[in-house]
Every structure is written in structure tokens, then in C-alpha cells.
Protein backbone atom coordinates (compact mmCIF):
# COMPACT_ATOMS: atom_id res chain seq x y z
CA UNK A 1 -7.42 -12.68 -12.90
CA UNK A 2 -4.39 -13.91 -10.98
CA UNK A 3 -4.58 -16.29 -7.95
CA UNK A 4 -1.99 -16.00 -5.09
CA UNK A 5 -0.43 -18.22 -3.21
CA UNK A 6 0.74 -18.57 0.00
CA UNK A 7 4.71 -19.72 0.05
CA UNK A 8 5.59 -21.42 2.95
CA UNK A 9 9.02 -19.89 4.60
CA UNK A 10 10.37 -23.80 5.08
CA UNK A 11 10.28 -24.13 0.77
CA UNK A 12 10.73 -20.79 -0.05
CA UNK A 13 13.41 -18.88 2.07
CA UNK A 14 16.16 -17.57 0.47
CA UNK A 15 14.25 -17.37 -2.70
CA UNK A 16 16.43 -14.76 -4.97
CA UNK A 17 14.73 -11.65 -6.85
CA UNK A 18 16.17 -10.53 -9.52
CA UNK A 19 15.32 -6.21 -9.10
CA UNK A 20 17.47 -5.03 -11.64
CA UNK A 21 16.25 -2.12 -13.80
CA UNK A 22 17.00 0.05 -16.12
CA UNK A 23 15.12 3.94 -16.12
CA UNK A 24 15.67 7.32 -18.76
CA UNK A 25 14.20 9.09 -15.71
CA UNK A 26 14.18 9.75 -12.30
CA UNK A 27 13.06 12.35 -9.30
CA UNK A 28 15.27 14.72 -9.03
CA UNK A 29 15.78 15.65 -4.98
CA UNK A 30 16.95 18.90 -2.84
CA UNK A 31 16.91 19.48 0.56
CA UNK A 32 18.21 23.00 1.76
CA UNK A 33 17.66 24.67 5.54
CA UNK A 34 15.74 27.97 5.81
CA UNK A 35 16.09 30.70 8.66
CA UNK A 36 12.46 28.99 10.00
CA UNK A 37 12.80 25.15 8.66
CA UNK A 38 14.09 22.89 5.55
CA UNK A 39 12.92 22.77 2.47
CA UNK A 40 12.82 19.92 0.07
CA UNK A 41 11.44 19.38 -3.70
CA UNK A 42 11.26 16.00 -5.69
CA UNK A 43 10.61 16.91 -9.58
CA UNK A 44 11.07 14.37 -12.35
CA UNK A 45 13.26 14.65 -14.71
CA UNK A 46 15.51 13.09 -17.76
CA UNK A 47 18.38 10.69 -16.61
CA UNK A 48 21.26 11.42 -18.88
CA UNK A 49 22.91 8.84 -19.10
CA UNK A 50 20.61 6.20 -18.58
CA UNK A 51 20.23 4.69 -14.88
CA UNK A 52 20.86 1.19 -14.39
CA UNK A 53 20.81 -0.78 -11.31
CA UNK A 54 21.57 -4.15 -10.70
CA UNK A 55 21.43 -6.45 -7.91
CA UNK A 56 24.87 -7.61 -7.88
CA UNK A 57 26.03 -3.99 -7.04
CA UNK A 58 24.81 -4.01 -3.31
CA UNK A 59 25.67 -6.04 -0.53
CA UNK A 60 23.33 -8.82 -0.68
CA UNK A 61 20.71 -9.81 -3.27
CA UNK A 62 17.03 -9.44 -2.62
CA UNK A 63 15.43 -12.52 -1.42
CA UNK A 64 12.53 -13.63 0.77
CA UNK A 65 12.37 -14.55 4.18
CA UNK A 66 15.33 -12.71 5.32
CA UNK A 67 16.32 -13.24 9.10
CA UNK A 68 15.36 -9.44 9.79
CA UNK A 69 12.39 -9.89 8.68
CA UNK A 70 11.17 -11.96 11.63
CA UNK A 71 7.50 -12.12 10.94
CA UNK A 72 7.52 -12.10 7.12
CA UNK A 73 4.99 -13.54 5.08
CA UNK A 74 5.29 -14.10 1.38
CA UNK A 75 2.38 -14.53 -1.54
CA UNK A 76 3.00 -15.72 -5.21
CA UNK A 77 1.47 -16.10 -8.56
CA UNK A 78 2.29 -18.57 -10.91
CA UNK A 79 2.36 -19.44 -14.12
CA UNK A 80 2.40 -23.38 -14.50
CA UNK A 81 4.97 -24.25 -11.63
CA UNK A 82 7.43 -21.06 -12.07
CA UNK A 83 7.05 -18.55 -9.80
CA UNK A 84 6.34 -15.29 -11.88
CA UNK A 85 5.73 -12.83 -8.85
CA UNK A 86 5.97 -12.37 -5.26
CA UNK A 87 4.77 -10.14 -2.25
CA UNK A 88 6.11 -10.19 1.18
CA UNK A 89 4.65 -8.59 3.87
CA UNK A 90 5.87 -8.09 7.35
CA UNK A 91 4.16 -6.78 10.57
CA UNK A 92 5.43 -4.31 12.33
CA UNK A 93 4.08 -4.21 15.32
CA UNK A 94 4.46 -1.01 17.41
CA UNK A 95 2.72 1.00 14.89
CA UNK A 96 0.34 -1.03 13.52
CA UNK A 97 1.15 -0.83 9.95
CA UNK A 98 1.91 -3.68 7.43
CA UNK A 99 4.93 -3.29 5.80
CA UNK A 100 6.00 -4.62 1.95
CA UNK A 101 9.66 -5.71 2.12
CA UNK A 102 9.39 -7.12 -1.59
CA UNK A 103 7.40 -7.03 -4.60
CA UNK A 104 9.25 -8.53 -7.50
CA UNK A 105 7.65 -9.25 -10.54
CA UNK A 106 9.38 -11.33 -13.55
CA UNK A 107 10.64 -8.95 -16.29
CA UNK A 108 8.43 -10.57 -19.33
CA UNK A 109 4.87 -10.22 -17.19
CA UNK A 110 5.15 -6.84 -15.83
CA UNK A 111 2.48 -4.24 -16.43
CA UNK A 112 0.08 -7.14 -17.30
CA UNK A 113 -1.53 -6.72 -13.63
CA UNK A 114 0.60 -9.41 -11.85
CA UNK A 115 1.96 -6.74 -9.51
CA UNK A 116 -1.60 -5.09 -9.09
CA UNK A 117 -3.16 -8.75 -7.90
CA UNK A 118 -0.11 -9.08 -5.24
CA UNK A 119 -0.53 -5.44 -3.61
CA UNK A 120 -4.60 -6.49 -4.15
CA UNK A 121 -3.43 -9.04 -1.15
CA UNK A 122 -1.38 -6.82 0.83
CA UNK A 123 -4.44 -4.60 0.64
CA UNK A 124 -6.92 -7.53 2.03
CA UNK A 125 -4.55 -8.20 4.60
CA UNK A 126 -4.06 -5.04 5.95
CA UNK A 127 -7.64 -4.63 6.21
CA UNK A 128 -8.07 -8.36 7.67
CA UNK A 129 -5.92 -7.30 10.39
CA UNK A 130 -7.02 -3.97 10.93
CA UNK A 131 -3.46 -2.05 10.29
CA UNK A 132 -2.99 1.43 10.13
CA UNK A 133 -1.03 1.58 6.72
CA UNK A 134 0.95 -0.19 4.07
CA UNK A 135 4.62 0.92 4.05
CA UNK A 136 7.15 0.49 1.57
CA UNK A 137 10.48 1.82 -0.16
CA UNK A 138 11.60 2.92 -3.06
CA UNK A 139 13.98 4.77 -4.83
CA UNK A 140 14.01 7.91 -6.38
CA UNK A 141 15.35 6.85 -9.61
CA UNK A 142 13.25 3.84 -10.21
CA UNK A 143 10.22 5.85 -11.66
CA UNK A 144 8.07 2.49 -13.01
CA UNK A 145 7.64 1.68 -9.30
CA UNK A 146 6.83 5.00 -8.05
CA UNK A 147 4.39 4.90 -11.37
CA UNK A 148 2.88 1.94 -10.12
CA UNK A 149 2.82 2.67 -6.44
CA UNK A 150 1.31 5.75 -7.23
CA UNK A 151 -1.41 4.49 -9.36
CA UNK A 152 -2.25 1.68 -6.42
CA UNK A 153 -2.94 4.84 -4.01
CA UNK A 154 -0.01 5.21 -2.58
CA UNK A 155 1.81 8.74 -1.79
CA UNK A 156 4.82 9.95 -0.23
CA UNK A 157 5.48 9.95 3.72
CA UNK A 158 8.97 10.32 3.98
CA UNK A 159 12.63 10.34 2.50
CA UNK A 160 16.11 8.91 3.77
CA UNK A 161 19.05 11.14 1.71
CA UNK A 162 21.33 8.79 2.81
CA UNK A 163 20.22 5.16 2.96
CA UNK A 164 22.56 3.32 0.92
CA UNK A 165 25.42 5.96 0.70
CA UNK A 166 26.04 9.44 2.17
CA UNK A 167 26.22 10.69 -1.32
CA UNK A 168 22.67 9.56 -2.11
CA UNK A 169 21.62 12.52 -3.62
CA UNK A 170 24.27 12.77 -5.82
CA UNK A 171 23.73 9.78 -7.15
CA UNK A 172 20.00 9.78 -7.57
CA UNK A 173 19.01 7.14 -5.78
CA UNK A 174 17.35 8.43 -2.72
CA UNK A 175 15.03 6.25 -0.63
CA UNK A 176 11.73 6.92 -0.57
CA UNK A 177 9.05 6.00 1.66
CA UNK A 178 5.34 5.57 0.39
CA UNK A 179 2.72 4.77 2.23
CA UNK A 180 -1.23 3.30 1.84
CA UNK A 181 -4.32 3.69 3.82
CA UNK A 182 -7.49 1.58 4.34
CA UNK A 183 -10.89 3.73 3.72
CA UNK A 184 -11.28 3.28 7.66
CA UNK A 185 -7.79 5.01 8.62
CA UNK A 186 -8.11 7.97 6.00
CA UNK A 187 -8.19 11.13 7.85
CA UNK A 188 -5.57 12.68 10.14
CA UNK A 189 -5.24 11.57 13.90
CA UNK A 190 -7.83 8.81 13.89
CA UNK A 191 -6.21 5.67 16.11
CA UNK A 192 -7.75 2.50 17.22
């Protein structure tokens, strides 16, 4: 059983995560218009060459307490005095639903249920505060986190084809946006 933490924004802003990955696989997206709507399928499938992303290809590196992030809050575990994984939350308001900006997770204790204890907390404070939903993103080609987010209840609720490049597709690395809901939200229309 791990323990979070609470890390205070004053100690722990600007705190860099290191998301690269590596993946043999990824979803596989297509969006085409009909005469009566649009169409889209997401199917798995075999990455050839391997897909590697690191974070010193985009703009900025991941990192909590980012300034857009206004009302971020951020959970750890530890192991000793390192920091071996992190959760940050943020409100957002207008809809009600809590959303993760990052889960990072050091490389040597994944899958050993670090990851599962910090969405455990976004889960208890989601309910704590009565939100709607958990939110996050992913992408389409990192498969271990849709694995994951999958297997924590999570499904799809949406799609962005061109996020981090008009050629998104293309490339395989569409966003994709997941989304939880408490026991007490489950079921379609029900507001508070």
C-alpha cells in the first residue's frame, strides 16, 4: 500500500516529469464525413517502426504547478525522500469535473500499483467534492496509458485530430480524451 502526499505548490512548482516513452503499438485513427454525419474508428494496431516520444521534442517539458493551471493541486508517493510519482489535479469549475493534468510515474516502479494509489486519490477527491467526472488526455499512440486508464474505469469521451500538429493523424499521435465517473453520476443526464 502506497501513502500520498500532499506537495505544497511553494516547494514543488516547476517540478520536471520526465514522460518519455517508448510503444510497438498504437490506435490507429480515421475520421471521414458521410452524406448524414462523420464517422470515426480507433483500432489498435502494430507501430512499425517503433514510436518514441520524448519530452525534449515539444515546447516545454511537463512539470507541476504550471501558471495555467490556476487551481492545481498535486499528490506524491515516495520512496525514502525521492519523489517516485505524482498526481495533479485541477478544478474546473464551470462543469464540475476534476481534471488530471499529470500523472507521472518513475520508469523503474511502474505497473507495481504506484499509478493505481495516485488516481485512488483523484478518485476520493472527486467524490469529496462531489464532481461530475475525472478528465484527462492522452495520446493515441501511448497504449500503456490508455491500458491503464482503461483498466481504472475510464473510457473515451472525445478526440482532438489536431492538438499538437495539424498532421496529427498522420503521425499517430492524436489526443484523446478519457473520462471517469463516480457511482453517483453514472447514468445519462443526471445533474446536481
Amino acid at each position: 500500500m502506497y501513502k500520498t502526499e500532499f506537495l505544497p505548490k511553494e516547494k514543488w512548482k516547476g517540478f520536471v516529469l520526465n514522460m518519455d516513452y517508448s510503444t510497438a503499438e498504437y490506435y490507429d485513427m480515421s475520421v471521414s464525413e458521410t452524406a448524414d454525419g462523420f464517422e470515426m474508428t480507433l483500432k489498435k494496431r502494430a507501430a512499425d517502426p517503433i514510436i518514441t516520444h520524448t519530452s525534449a521534442e515539444y515546447d516545454f517539458p511537463d512539470s507541476l504547478y504550471q501558471e495555467h493551471w490556476a487551481d492545481a493541486e498535486a499528490y506524491g508517493i515516495f520512496e525514502g525522500d525521492k519523489l517516485i510519482g505524482a498526481i495533479e489535479v485541477c478544478p474546473e469549475g464551470w462543469s464540475n469535473r476534476l481534471a488530471v493534468t499529470e500523472l507521472w510515474v518513475e520508469e523503474h516502479h511502474r505497473k507495481k500499483g504506484v499509478g493505481k494509489a495516485l488516481m485512488d486519490k483523484a478518485k476520493e477527491l472527486c467524490r469529496e467534492r462531489g464532481h461530475r467526472a475525472i478528465i484527462l488526455e492522452t495520446q493515441s499512440c501511448n497504449t500503456n496509458a490508455i491500458g491503464f486508464y482503461r483498466h481504472e474505469g475510464f473510457g473515451l469521451i472525445g478526440f482532438d485530430s489536431c492538438c499538437y500538429t495539424n498532421a496529427d493523424i498522420g503521425r499517430k499521435e492524436v489526443r484523446l480524451d478519457l473520462g471517469w465517473y463516480p457511482e453517483e453520476w453514472r447514468g445519462v443526464g443526471k445533474r446536481r
